[in-house]
N, C-alpha and C. Protein backbone atom coordinates (compact mmCIF):
# COMPACT_ATOMS: atom_id res chain seq x y z
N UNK A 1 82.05 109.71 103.54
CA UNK A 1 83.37 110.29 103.66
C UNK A 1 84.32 109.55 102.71
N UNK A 2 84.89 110.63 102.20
CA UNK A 2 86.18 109.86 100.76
C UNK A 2 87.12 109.57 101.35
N UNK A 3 87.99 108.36 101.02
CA UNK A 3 89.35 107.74 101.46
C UNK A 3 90.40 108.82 100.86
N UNK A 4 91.16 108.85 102.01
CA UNK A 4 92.47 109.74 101.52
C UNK A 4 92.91 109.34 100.26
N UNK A 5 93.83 109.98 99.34
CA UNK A 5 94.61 109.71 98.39
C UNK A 5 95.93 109.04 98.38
N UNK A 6 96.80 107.79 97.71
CA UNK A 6 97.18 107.52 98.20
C UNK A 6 98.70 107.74 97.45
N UNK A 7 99.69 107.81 98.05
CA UNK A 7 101.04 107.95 97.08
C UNK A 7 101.82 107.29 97.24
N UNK A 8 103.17 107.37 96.24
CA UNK A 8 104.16 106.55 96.38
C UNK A 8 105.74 108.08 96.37
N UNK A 9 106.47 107.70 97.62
CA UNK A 9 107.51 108.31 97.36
C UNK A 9 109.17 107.94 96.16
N UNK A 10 109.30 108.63 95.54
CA UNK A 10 110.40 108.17 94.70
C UNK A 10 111.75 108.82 94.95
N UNK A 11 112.89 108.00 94.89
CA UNK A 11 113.98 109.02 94.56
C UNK A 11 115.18 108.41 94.40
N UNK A 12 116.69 108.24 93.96
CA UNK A 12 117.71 107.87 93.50
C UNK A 12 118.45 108.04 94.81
N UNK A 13 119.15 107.10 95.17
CA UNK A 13 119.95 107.30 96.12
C UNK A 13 121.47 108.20 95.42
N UNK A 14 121.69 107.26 94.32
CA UNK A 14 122.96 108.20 93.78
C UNK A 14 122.80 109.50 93.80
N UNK A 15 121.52 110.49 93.54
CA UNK A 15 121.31 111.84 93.52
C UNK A 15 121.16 112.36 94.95
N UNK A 16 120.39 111.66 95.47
CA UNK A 16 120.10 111.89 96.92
C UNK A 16 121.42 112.07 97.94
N UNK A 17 122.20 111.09 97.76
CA UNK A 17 123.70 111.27 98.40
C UNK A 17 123.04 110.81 99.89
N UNK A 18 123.73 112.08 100.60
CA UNK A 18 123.67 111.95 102.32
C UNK A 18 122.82 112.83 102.49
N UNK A 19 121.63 113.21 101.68
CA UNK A 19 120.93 114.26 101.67
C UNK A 19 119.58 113.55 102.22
N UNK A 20 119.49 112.18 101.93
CA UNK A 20 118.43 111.27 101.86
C UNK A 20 117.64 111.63 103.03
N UNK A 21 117.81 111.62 104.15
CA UNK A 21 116.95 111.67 105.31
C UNK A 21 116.01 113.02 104.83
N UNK A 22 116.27 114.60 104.53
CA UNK A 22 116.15 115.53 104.46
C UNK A 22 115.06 115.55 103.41
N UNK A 23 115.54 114.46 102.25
CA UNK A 23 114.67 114.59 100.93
C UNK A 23 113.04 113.22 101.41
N UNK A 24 113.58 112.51 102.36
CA UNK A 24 112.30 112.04 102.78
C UNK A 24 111.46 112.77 103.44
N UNK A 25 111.82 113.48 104.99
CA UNK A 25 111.17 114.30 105.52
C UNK A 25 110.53 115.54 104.91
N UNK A 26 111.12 116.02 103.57
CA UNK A 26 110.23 117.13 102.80
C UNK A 26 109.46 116.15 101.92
N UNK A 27 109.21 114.83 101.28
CA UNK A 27 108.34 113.90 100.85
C UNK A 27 107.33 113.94 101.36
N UNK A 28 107.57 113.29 102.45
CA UNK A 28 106.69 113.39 103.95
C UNK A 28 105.71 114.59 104.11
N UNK A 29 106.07 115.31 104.24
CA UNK A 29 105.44 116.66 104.55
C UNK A 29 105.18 117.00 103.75
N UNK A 30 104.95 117.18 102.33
CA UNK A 30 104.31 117.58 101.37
C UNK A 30 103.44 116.71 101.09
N UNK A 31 103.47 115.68 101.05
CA UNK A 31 102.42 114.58 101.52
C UNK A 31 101.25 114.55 102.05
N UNK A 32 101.68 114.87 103.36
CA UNK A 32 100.72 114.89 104.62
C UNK A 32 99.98 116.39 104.03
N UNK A 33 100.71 118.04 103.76
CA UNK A 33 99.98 118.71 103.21
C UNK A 33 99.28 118.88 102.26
N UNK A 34 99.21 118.14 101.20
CA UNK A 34 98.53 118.04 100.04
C UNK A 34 97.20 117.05 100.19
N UNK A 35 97.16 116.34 101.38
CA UNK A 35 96.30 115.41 101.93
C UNK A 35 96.71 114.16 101.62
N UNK A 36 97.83 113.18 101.02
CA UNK A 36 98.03 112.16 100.68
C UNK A 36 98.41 111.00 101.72
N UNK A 37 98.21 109.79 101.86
CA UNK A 37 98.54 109.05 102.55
C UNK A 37 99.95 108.68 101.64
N UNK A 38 101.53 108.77 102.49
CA UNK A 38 102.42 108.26 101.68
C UNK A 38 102.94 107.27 102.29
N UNK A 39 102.43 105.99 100.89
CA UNK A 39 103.06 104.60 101.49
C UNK A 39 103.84 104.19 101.85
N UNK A 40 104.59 104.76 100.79
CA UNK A 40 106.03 104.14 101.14
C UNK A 40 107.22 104.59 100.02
N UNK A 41 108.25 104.42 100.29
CA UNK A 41 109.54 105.30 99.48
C UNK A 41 110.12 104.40 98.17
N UNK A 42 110.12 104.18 97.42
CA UNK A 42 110.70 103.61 96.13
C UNK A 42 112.36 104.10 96.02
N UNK A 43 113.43 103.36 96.24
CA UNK A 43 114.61 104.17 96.16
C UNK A 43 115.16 103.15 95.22
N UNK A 44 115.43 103.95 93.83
CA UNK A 44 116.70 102.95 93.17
C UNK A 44 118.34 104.26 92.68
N UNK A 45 119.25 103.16 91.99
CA UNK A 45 119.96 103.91 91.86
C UNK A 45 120.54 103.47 90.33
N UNK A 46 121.50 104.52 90.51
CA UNK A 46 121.52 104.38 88.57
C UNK A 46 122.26 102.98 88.24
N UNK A 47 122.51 101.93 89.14
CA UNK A 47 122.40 101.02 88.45
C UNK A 47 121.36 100.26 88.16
N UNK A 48 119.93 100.68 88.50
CA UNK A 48 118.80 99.92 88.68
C UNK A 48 118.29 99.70 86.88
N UNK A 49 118.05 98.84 86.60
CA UNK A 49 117.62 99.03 85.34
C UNK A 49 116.08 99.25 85.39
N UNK A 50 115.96 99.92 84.13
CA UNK A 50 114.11 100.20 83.77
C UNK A 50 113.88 101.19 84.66
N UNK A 51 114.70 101.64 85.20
CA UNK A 51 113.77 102.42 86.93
C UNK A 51 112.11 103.04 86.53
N UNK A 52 111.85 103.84 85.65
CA UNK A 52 110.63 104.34 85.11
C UNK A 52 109.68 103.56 85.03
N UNK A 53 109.93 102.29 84.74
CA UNK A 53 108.81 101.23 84.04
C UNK A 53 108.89 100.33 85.22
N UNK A 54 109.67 100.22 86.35
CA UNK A 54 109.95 99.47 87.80
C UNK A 54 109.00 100.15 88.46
N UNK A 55 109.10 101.78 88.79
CA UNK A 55 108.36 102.72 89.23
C UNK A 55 106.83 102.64 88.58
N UNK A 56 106.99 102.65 87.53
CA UNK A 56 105.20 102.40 87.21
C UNK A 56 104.45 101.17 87.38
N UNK A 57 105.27 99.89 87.40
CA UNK A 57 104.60 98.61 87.78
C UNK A 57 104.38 98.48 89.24
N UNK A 58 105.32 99.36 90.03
CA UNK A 58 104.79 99.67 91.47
C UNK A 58 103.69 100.09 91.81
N UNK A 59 103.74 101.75 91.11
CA UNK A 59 102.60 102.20 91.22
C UNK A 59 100.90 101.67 90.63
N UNK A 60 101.10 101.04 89.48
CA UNK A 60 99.83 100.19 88.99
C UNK A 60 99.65 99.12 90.57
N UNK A 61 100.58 98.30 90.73
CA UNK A 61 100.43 97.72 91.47
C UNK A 61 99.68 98.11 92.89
N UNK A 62 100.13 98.88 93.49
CA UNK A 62 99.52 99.46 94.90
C UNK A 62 98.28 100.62 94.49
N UNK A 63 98.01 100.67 93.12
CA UNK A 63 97.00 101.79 92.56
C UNK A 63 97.12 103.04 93.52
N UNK A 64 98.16 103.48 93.40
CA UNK A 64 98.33 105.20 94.03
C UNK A 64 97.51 106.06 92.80
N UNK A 65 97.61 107.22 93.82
CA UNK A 65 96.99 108.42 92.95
C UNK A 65 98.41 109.21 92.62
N UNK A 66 99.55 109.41 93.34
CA UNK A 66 100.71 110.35 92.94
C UNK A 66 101.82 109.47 92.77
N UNK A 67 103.00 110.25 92.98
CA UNK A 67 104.23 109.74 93.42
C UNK A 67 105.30 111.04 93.39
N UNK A 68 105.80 110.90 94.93
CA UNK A 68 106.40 112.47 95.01
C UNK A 68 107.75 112.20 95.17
N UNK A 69 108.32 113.35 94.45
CA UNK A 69 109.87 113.26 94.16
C UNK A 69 110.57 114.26 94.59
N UNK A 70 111.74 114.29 95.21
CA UNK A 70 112.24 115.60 95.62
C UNK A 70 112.52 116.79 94.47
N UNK A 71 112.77 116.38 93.10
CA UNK A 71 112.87 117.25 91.79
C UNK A 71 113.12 116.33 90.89
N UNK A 72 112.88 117.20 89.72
CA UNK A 72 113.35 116.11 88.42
C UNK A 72 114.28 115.84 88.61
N UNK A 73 115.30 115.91 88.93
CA UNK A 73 116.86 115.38 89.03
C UNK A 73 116.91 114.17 89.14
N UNK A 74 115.96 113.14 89.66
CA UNK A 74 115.64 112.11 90.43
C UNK A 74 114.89 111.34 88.99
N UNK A 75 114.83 111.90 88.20
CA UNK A 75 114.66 110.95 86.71
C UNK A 75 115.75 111.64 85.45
N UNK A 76 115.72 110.34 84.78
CA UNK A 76 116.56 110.56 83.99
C UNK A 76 116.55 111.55 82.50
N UNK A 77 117.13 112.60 82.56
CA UNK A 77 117.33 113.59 81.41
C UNK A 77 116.71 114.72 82.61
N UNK A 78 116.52 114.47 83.66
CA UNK A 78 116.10 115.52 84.51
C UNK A 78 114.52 116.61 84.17
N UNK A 79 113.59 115.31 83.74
CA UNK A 79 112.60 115.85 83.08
C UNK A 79 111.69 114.90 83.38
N UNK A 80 110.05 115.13 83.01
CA UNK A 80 109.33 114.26 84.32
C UNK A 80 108.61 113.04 82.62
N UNK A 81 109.05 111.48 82.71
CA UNK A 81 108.92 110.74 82.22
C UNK A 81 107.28 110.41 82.02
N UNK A 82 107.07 110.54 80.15
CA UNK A 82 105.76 110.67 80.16
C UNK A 82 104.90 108.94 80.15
N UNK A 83 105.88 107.95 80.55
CA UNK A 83 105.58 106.82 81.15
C UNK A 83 104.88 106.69 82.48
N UNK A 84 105.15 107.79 83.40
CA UNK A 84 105.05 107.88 84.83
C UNK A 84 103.53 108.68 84.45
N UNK A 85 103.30 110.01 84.06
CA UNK A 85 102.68 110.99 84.20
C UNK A 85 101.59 110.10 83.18
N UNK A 86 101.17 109.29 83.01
CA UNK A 86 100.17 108.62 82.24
C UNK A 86 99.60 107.37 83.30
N UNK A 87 100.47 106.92 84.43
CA UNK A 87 99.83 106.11 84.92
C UNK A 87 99.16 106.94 86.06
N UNK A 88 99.90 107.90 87.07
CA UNK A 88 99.42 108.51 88.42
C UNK A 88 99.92 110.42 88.18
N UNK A 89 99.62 111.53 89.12
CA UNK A 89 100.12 112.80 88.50
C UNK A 89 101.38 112.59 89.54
N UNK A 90 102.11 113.30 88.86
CA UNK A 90 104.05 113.03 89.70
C UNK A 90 104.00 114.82 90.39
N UNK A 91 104.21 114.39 91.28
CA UNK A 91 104.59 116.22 92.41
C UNK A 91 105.84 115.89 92.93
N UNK A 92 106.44 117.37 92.49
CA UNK A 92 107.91 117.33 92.69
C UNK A 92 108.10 118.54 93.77
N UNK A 93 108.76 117.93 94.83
CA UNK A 93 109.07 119.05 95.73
C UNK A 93 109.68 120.15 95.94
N UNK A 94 110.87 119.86 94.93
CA UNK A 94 111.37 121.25 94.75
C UNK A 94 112.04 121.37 93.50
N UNK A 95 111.61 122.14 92.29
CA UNK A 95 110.56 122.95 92.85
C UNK A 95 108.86 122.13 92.69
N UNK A 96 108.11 123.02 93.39
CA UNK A 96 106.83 122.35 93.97
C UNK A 96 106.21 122.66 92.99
N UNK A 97 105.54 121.48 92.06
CA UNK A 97 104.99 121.50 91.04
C UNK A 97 103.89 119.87 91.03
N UNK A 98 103.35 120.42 90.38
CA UNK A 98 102.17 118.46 89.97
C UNK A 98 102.34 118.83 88.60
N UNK A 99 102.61 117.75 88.01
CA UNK A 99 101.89 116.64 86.48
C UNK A 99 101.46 116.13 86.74
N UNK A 100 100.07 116.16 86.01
CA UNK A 100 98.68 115.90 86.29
C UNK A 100 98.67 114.83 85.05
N UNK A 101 98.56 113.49 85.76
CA UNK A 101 98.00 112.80 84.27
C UNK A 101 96.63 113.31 83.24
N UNK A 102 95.62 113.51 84.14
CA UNK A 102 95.21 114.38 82.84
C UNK A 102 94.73 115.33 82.38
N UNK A 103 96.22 115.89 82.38
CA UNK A 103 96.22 117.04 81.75
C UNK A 103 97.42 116.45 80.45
N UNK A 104 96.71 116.19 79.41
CA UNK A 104 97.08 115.88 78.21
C UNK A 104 97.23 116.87 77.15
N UNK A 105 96.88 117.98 77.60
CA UNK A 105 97.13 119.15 76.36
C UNK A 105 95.88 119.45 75.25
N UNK A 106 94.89 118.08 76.00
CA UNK A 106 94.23 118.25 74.78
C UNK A 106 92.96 118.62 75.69
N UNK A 107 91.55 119.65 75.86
CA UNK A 107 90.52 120.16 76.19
C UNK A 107 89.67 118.99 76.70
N UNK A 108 89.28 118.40 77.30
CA UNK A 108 87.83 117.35 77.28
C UNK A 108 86.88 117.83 76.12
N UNK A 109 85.85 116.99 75.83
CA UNK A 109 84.40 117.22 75.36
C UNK A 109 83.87 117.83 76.24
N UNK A 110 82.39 119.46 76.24
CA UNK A 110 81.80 119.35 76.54
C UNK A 110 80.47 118.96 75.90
N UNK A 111 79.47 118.59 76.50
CA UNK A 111 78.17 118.81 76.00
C UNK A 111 78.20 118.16 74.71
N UNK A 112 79.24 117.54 74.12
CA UNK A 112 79.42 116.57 72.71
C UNK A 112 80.32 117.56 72.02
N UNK A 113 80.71 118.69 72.57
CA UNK A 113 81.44 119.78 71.96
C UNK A 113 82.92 119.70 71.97
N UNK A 114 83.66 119.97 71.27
CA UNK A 114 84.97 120.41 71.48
C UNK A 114 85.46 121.25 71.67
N UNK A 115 86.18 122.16 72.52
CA UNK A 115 86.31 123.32 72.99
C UNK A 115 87.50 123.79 72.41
């Protein structure tokens, strides 16, 4: 039997506001539906410096497989940081989407082939 998958929740309190409880509990639950064990919540705010590269030394650190965000809004330029999407795949709740680390754009090899 395979060990669950494991994630990290992310999100900005400055964006989040008083919304925060609401944007954990849909974390949560997309979580639990997608099959992920979610560790635990990562919250910085825009005074945090590095947040992207804070967020990825987390995630290396605890070796997750995701990290779920309530929407891009919750990174900066409102677009999903290809720092993040290279270490774990990032699922955003709304709207409900995965970046898949690898999915790089570029085909695998088969069979020694290039497709």
């Amino acid at each position: 039997m395979s060990e669950q998958p494991t994630a990290l929740g992310y999100r900005r309190s400055d964006i989040s506001g008083d919304h925060w409880r609401w944007e954990e509990q849909r974390m949560r639950s997309l979580a639990k539906r997608l099959g992920y064990t979610l560790l635990k919540t990562v919250v910085f705010s825009d005074k945090t410096d590095r947040p992207v590269e804070r967020l990825g030394n987390v995630a290396r650190n605890l070796k997750v497989d995701a990290v779920i965000v309530p929407g891009p809004q919750h990174f900066e330029g409102h677009g999903m940081p290809a720092d993040i999407v290279q270490i774990v795949d990032v699922i955003t709740v709304d709207p409900e989407s995965t970046y898949a680390r690898d999915a790089a754009g570029v085909l695998p090899e088969l069979n020694g082939a290039l497709r």
